[in-house]
PDB file of N, CA and C in Angstrom:
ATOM      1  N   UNK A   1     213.798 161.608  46.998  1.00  0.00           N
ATOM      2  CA  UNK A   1     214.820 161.148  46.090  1.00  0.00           C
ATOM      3  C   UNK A   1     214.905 162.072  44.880  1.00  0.00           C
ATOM      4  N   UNK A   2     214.021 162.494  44.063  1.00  0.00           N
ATOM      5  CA  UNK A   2     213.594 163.431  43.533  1.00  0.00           C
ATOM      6  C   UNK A   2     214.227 164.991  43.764  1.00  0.00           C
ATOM      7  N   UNK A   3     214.306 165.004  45.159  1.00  0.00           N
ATOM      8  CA  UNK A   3     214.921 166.477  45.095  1.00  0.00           C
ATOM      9  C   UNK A   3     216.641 166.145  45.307  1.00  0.00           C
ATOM     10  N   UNK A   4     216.941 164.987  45.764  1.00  0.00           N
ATOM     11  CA  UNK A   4     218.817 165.119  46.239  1.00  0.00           C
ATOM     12  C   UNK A   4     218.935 164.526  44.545  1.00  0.00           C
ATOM     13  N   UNK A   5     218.081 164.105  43.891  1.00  0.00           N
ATOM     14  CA  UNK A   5     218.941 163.760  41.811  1.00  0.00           C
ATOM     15  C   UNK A   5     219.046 165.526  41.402  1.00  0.00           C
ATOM     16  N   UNK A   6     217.926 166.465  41.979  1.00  0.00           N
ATOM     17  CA  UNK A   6     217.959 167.199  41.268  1.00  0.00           C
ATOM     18  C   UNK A   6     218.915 168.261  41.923  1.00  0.00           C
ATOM     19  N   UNK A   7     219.350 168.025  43.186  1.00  0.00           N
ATOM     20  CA  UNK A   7     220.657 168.643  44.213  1.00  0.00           C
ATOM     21  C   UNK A   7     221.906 168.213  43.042  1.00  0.00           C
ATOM     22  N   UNK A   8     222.090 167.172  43.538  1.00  0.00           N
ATOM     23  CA  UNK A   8     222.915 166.572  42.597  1.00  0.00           C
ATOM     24  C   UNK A   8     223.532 166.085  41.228  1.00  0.00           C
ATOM     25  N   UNK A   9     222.315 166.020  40.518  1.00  0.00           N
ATOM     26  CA  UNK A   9     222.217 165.831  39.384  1.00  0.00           C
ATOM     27  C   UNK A   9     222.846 164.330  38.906  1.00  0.00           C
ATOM     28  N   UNK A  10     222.992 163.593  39.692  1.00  0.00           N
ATOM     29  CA  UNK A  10     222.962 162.234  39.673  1.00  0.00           C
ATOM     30  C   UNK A  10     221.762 161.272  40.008  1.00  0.00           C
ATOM     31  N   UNK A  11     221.308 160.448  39.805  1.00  0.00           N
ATOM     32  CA  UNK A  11     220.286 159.641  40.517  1.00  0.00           C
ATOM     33  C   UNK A  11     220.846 158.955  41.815  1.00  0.00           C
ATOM     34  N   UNK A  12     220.076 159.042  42.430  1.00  0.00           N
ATOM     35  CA  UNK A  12     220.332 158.328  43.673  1.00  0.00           C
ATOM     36  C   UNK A  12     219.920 156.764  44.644  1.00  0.00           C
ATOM     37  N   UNK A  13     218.975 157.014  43.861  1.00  0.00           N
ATOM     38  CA  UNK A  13     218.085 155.920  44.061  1.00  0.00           C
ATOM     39  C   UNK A  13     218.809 154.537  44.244  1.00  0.00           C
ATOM     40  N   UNK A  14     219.706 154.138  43.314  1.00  0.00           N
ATOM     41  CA  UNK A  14     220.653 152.740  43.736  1.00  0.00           C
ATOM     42  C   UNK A  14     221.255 153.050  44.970  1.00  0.00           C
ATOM     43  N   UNK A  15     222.204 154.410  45.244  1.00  0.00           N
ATOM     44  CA  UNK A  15     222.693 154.558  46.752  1.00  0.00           C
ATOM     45  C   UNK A  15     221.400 154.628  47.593  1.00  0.00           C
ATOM     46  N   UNK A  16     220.110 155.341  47.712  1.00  0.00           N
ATOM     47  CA  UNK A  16     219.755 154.737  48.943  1.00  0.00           C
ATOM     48  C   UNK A  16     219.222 153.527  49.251  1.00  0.00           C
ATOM     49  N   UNK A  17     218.778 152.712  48.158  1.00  0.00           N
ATOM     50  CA  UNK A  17     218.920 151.233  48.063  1.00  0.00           C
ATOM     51  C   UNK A  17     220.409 150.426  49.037  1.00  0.00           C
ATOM     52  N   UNK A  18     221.318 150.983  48.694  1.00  0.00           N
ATOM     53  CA  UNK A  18     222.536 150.355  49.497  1.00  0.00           C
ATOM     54  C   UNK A  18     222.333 150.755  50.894  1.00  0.00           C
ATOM     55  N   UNK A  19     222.065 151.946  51.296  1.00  0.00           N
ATOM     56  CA  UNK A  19     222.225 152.843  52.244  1.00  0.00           C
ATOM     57  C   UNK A  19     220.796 151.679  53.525  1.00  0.00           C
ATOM     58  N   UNK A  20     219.797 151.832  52.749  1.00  0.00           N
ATOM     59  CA  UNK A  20     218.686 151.140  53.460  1.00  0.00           C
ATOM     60  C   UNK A  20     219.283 149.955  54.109  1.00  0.00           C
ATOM     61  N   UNK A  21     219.517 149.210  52.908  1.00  0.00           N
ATOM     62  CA  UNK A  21     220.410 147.957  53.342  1.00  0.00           C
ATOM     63  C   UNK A  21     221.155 147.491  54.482  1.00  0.00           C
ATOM     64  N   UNK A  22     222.324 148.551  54.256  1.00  0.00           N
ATOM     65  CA  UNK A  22     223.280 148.636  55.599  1.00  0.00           C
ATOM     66  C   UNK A  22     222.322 148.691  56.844  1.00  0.00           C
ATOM     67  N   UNK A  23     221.473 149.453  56.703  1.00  0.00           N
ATOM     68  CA  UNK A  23     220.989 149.805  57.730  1.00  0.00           C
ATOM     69  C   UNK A  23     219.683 149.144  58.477  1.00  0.00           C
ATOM     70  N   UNK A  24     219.331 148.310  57.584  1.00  0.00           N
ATOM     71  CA  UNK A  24     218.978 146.523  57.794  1.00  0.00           C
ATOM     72  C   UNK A  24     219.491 145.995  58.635  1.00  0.00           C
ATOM     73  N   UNK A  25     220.976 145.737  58.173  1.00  0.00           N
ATOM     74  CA  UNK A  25     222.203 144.913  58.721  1.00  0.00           C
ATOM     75  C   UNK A  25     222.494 145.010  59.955  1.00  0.00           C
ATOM     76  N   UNK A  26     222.581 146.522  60.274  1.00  0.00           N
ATOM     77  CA  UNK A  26     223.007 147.443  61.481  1.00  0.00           C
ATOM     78  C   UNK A  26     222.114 146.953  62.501  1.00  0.00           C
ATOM     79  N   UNK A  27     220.398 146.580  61.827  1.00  0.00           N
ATOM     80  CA  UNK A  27     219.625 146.933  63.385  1.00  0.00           C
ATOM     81  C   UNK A  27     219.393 145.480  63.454  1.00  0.00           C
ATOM     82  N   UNK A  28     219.859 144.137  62.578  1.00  0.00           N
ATOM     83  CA  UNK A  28     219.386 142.924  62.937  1.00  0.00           C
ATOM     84  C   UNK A  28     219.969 142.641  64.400  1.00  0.00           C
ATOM     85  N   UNK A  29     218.975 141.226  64.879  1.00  0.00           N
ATOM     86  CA  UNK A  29     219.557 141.022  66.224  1.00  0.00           C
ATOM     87  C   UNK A  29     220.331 139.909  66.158  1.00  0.00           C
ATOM     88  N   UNK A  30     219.984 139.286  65.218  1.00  0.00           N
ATOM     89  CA  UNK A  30     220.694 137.886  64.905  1.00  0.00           C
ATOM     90  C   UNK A  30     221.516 137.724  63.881  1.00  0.00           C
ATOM     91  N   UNK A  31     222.643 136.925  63.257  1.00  0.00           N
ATOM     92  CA  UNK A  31     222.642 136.239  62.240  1.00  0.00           C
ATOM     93  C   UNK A  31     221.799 135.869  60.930  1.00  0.00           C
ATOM     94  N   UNK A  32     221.274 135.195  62.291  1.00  0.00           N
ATOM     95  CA  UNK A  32     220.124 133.882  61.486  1.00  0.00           C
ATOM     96  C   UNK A  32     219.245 135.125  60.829  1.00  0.00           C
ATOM     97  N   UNK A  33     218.526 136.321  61.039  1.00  0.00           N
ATOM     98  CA  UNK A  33     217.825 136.984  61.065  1.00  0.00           C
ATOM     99  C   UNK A  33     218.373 137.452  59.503  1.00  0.00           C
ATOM    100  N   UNK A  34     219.863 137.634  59.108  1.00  0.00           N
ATOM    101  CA  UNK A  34     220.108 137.850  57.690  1.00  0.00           C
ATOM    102  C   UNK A  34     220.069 136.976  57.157  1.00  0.00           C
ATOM    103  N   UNK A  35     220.211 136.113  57.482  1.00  0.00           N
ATOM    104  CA  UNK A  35     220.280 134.355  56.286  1.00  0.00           C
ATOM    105  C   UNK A  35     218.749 134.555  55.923  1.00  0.00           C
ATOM    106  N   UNK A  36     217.801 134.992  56.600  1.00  0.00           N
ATOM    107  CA  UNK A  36     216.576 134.780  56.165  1.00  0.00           C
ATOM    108  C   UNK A  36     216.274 136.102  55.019  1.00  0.00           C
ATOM    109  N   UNK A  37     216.358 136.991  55.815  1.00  0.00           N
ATOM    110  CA  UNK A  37     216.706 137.908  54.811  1.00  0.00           C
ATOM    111  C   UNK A  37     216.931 138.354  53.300  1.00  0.00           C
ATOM    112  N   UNK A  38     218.163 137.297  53.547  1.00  0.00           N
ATOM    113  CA  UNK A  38     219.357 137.247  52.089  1.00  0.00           C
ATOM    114  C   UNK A  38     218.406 136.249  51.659  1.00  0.00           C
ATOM    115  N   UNK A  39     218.134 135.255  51.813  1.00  0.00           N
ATOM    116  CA  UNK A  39     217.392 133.863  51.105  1.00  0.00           C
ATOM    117  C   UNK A  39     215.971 134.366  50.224  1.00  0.00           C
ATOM    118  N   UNK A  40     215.133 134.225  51.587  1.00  0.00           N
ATOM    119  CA  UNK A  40     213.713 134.783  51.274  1.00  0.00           C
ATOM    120  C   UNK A  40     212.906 135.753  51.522  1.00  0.00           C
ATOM    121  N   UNK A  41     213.160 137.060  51.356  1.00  0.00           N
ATOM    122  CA  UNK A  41     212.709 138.377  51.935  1.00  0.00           C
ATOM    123  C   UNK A  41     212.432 138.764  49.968  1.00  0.00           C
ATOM    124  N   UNK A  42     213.117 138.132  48.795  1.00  0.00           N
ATOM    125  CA  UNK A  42     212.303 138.606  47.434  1.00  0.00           C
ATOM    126  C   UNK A  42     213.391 140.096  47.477  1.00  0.00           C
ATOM    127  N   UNK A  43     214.502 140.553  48.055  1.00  0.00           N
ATOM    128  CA  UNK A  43     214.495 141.881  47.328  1.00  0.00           C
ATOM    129  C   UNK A  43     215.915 141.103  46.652  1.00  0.00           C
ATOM    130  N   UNK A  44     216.367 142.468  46.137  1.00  0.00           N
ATOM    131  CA  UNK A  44     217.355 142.261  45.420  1.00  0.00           C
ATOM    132  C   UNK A  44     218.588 143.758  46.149  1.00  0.00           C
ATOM    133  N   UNK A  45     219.151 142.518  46.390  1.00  0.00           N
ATOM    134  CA  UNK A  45     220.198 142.513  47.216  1.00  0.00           C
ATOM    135  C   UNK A  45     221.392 143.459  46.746  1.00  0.00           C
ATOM    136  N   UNK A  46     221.357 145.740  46.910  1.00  0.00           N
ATOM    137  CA  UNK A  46     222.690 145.856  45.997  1.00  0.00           C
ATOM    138  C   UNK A  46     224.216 145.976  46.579  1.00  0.00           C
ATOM    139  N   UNK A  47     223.962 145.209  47.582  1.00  0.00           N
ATOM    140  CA  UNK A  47     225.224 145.108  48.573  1.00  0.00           C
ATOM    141  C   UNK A  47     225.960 143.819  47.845  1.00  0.00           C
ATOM    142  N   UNK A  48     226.733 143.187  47.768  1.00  0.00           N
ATOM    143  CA  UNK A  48     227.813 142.223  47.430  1.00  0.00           C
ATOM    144  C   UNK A  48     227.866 141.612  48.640  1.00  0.00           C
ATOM    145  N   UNK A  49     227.860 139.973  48.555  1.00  0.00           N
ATOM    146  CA  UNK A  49     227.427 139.209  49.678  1.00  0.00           C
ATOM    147  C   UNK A  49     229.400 139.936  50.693  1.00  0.00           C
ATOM    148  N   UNK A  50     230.251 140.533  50.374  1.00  0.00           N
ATOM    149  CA  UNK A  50     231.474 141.059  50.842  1.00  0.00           C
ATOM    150  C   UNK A  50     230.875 142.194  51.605  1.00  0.00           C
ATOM    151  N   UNK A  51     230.001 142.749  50.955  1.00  0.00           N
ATOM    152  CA  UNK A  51     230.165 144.236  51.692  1.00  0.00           C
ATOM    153  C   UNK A  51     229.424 144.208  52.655  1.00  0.00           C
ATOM    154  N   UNK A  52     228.293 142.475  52.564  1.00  0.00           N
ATOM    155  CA  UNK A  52     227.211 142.812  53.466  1.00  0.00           C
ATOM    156  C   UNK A  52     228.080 142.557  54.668  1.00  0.00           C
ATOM    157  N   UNK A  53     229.660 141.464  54.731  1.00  0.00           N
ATOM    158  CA  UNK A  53     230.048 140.884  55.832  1.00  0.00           C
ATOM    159  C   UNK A  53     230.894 142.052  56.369  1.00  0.00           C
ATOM    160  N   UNK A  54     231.390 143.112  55.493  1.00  0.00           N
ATOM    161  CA  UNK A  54     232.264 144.095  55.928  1.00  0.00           C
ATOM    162  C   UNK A  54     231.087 144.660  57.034  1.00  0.00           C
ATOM    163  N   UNK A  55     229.774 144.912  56.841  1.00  0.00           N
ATOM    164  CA  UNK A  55     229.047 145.980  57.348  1.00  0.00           C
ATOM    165  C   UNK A  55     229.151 145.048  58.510  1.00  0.00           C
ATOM    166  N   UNK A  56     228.667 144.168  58.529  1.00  0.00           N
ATOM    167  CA  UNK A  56     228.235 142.998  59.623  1.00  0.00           C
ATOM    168  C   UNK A  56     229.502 143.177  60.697  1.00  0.00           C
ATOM    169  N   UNK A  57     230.664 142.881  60.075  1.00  0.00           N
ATOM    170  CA  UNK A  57     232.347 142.991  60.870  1.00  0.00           C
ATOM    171  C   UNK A  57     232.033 144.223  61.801  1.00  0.00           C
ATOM    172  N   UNK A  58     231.254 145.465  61.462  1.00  0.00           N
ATOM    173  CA  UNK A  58     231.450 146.419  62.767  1.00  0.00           C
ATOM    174  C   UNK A  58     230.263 145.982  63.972  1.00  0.00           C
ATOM    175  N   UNK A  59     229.914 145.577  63.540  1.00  0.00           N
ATOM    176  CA  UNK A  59     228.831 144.865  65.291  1.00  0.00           C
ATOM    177  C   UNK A  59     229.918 144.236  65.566  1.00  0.00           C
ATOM    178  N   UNK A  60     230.270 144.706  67.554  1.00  0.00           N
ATOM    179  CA  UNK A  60     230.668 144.192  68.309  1.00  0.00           C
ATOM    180  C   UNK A  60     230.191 142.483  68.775  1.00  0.00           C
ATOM    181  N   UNK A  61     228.908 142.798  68.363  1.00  0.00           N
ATOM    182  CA  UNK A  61     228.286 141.428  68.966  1.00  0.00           C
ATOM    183  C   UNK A  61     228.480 140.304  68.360  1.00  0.00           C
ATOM    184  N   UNK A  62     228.765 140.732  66.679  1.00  0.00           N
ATOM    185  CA  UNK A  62     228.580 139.018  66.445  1.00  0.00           C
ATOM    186  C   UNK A  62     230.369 138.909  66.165  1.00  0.00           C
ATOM    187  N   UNK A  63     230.480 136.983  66.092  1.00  0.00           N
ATOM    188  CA  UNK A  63     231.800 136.886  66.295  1.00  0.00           C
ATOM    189  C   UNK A  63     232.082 136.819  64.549  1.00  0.00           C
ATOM    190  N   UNK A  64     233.141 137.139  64.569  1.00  0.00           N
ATOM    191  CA  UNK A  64     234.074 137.369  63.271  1.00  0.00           C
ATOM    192  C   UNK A  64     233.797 135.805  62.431  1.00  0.00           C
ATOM    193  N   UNK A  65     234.100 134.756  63.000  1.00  0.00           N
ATOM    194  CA  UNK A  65     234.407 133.322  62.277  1.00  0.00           C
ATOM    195  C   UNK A  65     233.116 133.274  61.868  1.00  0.00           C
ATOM    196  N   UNK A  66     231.610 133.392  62.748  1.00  0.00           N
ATOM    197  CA  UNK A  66     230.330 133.419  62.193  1.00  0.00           C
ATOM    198  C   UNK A  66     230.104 134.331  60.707  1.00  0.00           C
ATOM    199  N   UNK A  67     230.624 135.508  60.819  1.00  0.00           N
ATOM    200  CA  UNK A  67     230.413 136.330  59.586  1.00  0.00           C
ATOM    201  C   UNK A  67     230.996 135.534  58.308  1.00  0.00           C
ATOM    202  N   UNK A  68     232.748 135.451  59.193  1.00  0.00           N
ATOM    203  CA  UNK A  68     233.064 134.458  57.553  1.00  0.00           C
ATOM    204  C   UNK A  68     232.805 133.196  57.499  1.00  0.00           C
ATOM    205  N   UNK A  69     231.740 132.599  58.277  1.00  0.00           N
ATOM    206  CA  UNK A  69     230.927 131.063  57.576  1.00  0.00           C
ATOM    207  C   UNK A  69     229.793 131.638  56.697  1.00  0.00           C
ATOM    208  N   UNK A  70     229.206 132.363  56.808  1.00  0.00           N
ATOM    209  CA  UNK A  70     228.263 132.803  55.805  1.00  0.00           C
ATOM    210  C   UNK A  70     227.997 132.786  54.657  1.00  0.00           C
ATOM    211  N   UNK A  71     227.284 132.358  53.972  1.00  0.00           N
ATOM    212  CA  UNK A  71     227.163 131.702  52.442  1.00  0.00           C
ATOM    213  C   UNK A  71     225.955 132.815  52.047  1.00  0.00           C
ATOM    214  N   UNK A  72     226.741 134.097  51.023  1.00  0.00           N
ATOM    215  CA  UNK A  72     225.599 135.153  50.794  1.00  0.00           C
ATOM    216  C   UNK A  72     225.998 135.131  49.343  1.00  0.00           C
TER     217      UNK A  72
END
């Protein structure tokens, strides 16, 4: 992280915080598996309970109406 702030000269550290995230999202197998997640896993969450359902919307697998019942 250290060397892409000093590539860049921005910090980065909040984007790969998001970046990790997504990529949480990407490899869950379940739903249920983010509700637990989002609830009690203690992190702090820098996705917007929106962006987590946008990410969620590209899995084929889960159905659309499940994403938007979700309370994040």
């Amino acid at each position: 992280m250290n060397h892409l702030t000093e590539i860049t000269g921005q910090p980065v550290r909040d984007k790969s915080h998001r970046l990790r995230q997504m990529v949480t999202i990407l490899t869950l197998e379940t739903l249920d598996e983010l509700a637990d997640a989002w609830e009690n896993d203690g992190l702090t969450w820098r996705l917007t309970g929106g962006e987590v359902k946008a990410v969620l919307s590209q899995r084929v697998e889960f159905d659309r109406q499940q994403i938007s019942a979700l309370t994040l």
